[in-house]
C-alpha atoms as a PDB file:
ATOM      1  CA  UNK A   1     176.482  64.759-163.087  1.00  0.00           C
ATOM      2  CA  UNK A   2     173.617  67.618-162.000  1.00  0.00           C
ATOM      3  CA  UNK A   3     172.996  68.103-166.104  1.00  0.00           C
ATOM      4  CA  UNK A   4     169.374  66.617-165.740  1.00  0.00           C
ATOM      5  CA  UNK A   5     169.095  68.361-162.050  1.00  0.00           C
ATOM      6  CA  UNK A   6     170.218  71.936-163.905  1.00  0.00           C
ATOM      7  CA  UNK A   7     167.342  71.696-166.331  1.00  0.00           C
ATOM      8  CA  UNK A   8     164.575  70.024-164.309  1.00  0.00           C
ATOM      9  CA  UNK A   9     164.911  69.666-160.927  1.00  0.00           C
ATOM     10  CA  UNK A  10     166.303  72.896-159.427  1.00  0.00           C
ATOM     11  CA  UNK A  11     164.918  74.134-155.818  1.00  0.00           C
ATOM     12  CA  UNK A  12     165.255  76.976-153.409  1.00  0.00           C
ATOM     13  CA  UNK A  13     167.392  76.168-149.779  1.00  0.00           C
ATOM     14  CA  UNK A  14     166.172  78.339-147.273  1.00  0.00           C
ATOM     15  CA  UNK A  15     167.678  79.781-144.715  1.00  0.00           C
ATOM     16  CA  UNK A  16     169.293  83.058-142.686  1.00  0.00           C
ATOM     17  CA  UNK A  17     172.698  82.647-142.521  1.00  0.00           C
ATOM     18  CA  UNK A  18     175.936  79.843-143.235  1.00  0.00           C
ATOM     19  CA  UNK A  19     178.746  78.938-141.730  1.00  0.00           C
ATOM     20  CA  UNK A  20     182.293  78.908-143.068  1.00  0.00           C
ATOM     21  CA  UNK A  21     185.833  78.632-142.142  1.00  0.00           C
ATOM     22  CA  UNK A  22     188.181  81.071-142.580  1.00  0.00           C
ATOM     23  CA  UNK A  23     192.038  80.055-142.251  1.00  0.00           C
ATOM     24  CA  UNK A  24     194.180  82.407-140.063  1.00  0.00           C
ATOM     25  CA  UNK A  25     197.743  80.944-140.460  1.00  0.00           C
ATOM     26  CA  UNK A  26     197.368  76.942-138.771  1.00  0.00           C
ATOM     27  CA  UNK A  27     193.906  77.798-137.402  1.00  0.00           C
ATOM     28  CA  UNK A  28     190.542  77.815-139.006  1.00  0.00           C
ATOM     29  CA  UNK A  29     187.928  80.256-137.922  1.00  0.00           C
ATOM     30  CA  UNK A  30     184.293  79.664-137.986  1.00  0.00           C
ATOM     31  CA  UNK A  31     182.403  82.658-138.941  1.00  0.00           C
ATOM     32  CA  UNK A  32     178.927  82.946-139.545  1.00  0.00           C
ATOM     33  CA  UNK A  33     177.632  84.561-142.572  1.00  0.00           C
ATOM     34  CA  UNK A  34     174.220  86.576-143.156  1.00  0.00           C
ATOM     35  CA  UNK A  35     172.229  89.334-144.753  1.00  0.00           C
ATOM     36  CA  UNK A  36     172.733  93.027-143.044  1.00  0.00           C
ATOM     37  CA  UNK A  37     168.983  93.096-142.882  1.00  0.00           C
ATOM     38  CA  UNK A  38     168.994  89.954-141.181  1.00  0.00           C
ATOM     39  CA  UNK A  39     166.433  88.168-143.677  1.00  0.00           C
ATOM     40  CA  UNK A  40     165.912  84.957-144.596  1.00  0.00           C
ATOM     41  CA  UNK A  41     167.320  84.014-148.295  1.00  0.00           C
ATOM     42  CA  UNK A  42     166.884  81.209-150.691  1.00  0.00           C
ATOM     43  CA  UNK A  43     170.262  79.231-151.907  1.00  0.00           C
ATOM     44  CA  UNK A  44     170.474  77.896-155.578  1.00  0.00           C
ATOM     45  CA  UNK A  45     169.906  74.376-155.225  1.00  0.00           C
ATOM     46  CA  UNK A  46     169.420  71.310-157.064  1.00  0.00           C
ATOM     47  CA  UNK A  47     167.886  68.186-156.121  1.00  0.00           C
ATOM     48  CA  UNK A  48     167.593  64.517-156.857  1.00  0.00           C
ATOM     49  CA  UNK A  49     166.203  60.961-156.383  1.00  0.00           C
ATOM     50  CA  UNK A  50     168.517  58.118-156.717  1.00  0.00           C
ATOM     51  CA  UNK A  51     168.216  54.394-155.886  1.00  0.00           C
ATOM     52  CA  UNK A  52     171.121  53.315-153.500  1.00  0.00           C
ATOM     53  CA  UNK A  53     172.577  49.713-154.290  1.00  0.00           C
ATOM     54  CA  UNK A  54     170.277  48.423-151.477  1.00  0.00           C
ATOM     55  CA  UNK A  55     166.935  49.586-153.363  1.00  0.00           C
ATOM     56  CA  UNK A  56     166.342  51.882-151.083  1.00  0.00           C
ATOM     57  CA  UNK A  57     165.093  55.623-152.386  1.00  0.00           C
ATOM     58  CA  UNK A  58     167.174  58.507-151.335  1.00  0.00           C
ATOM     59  CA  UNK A  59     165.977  62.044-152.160  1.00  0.00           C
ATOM     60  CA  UNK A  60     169.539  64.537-151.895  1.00  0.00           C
ATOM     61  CA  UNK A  61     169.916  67.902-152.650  1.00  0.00           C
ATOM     62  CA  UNK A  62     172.838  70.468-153.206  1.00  0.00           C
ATOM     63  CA  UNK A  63     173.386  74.119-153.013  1.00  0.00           C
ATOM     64  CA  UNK A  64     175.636  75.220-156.346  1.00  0.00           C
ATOM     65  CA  UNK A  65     178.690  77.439-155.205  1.00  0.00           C
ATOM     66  CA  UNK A  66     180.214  80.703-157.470  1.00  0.00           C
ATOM     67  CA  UNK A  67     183.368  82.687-156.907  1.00  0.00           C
ATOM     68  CA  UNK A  68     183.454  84.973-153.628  1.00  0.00           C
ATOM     69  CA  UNK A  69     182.634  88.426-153.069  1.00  0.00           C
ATOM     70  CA  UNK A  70     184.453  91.196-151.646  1.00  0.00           C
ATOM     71  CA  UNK A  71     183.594  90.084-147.818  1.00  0.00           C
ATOM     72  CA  UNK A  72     183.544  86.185-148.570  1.00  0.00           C
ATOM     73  CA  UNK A  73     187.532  86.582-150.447  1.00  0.00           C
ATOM     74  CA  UNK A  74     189.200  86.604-147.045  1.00  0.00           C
ATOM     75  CA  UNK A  75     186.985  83.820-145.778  1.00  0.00           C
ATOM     76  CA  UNK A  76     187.227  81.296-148.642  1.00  0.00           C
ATOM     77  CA  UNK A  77     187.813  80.939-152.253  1.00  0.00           C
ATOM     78  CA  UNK A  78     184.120  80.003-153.224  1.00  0.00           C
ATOM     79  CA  UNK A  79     179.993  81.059-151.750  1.00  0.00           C
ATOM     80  CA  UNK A  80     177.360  79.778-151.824  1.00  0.00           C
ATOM     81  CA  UNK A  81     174.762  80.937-154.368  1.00  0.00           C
ATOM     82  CA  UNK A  82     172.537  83.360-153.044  1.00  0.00           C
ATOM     83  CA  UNK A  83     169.261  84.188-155.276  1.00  0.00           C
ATOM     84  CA  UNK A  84     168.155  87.778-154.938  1.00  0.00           C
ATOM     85  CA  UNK A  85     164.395  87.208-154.738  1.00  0.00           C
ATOM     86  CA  UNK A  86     163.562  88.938-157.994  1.00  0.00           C
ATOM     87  CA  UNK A  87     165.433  86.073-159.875  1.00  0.00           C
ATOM     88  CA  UNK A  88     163.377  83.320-157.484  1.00  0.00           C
ATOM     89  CA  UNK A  89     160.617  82.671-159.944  1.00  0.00           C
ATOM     90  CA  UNK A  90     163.226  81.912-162.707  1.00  0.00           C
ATOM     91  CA  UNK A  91     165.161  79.557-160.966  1.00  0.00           C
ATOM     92  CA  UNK A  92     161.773  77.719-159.904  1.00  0.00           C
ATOM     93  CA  UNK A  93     160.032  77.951-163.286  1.00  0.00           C
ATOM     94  CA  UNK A  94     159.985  74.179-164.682  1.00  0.00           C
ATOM     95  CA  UNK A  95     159.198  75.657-168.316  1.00  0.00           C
ATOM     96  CA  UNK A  96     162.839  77.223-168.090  1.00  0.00           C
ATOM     97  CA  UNK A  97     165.178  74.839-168.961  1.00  0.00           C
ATOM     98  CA  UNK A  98     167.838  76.688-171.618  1.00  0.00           C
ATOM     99  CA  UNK A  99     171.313  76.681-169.044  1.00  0.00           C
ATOM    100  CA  UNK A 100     172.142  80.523-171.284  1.00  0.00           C
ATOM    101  CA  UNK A 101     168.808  81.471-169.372  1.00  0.00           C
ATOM    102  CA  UNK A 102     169.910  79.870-165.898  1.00  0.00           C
ATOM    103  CA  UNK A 103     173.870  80.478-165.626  1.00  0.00           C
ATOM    104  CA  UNK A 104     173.656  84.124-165.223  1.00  0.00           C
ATOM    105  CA  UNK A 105     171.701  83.834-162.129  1.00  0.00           C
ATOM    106  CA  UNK A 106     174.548  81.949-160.222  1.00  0.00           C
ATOM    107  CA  UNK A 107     176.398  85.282-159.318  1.00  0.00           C
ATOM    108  CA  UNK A 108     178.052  86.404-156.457  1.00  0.00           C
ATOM    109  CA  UNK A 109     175.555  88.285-154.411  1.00  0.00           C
ATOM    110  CA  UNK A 110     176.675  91.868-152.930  1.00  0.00           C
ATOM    111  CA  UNK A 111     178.866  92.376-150.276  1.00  0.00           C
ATOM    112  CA  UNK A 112     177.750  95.343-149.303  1.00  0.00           C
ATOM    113  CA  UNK A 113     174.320  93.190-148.255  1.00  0.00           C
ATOM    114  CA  UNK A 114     176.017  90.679-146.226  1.00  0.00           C
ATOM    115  CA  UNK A 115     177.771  90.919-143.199  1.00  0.00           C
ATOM    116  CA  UNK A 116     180.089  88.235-141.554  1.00  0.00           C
ATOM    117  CA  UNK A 117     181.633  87.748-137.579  1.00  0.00           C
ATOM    118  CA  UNK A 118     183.100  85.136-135.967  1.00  0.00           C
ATOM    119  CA  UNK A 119     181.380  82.684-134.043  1.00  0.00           C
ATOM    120  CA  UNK A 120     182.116  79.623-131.145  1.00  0.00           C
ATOM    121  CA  UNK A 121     184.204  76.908-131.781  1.00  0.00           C
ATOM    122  CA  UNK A 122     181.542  75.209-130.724  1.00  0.00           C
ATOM    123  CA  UNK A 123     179.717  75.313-134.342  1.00  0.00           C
ATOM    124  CA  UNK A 124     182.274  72.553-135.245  1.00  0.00           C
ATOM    125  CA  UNK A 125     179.629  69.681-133.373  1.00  0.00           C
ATOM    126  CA  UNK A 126     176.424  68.697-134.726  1.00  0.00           C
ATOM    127  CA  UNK A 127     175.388  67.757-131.256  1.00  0.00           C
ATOM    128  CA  UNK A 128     175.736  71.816-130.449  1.00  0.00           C
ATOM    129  CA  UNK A 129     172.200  73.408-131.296  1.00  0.00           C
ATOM    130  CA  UNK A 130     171.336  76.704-129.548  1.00  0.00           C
ATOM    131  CA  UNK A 131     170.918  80.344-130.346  1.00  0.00           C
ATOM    132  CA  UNK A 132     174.268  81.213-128.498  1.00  0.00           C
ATOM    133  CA  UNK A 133     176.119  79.369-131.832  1.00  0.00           C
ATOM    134  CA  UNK A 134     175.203  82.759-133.566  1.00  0.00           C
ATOM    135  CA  UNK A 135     176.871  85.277-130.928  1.00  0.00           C
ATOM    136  CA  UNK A 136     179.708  87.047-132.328  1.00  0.00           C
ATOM    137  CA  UNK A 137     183.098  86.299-130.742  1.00  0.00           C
ATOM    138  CA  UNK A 138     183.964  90.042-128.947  1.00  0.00           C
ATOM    139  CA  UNK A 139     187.722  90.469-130.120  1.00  0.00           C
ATOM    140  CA  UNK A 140     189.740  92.119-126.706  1.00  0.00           C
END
């Protein structure tokens, strides 16, 4: 269904960290995910413009997943694409459009640049927006 999206309409999602879920036996953690150097990174994505059935436009987007790294294994069984930024203009280029020239860049990226902690419960509410989301969770 993202064929068309692959070839032609691919963007970059930026941001400085994700959340995700780990399970721990009937409980699911939230940790939050980032760079060690704490910069801001660009996620694969794809995007798209679609009529819904009540004519109205709707422009969407997505952020393509690969398998986890070494730190993401314990956390979940798939990441997020993150694009080093040598492989930015690439992804971006609109003359690129050959998926043997695009599929290598959806790797893993290193674990050894990432870092991950757990976070409040409280990132499970969209109505929760404040710095204090991104505190780690001190384990006693």
């Amino acid at each position: 269904s993202f064929r068309a999206a692959f070839r032609k309409r691919r963007c970059l999602i930026v941001a400085d960290g994700f959340y995700e879920w780990q399970k721990c036996g009937e409980q699911k953690v939230p940790m939050f995910i980032h760079l060690a150097s704490n910069e801001a990174f660009g996620f694969a994505g794809l995007w798209e413009t679609w009529i819904s059935p009540m004519g109205e436009r709707i422009d969407s987007c997505t952020i393509l997943t690969t398998a986890p790294n070494e730190l993401m294994k314990p956390i979940h069984d798939r990441m997020p694409v993150i694009l080093p930024l040598e492989n930015h203009a690439r992804w971006l280029d609109p003359h690129v459009q050959d998926p043997q020239l695009l599929l290598p860049l959806l790797q893993p990226y290193p674990a050894a640049l990432m870092e991950a902690y757990e976070v409040s419960r409280l990132v499970n509410s969209p109505h929760n927006n404040s710095p204090e989301l991104l505190h780690p969770i001190t384990q006693v």
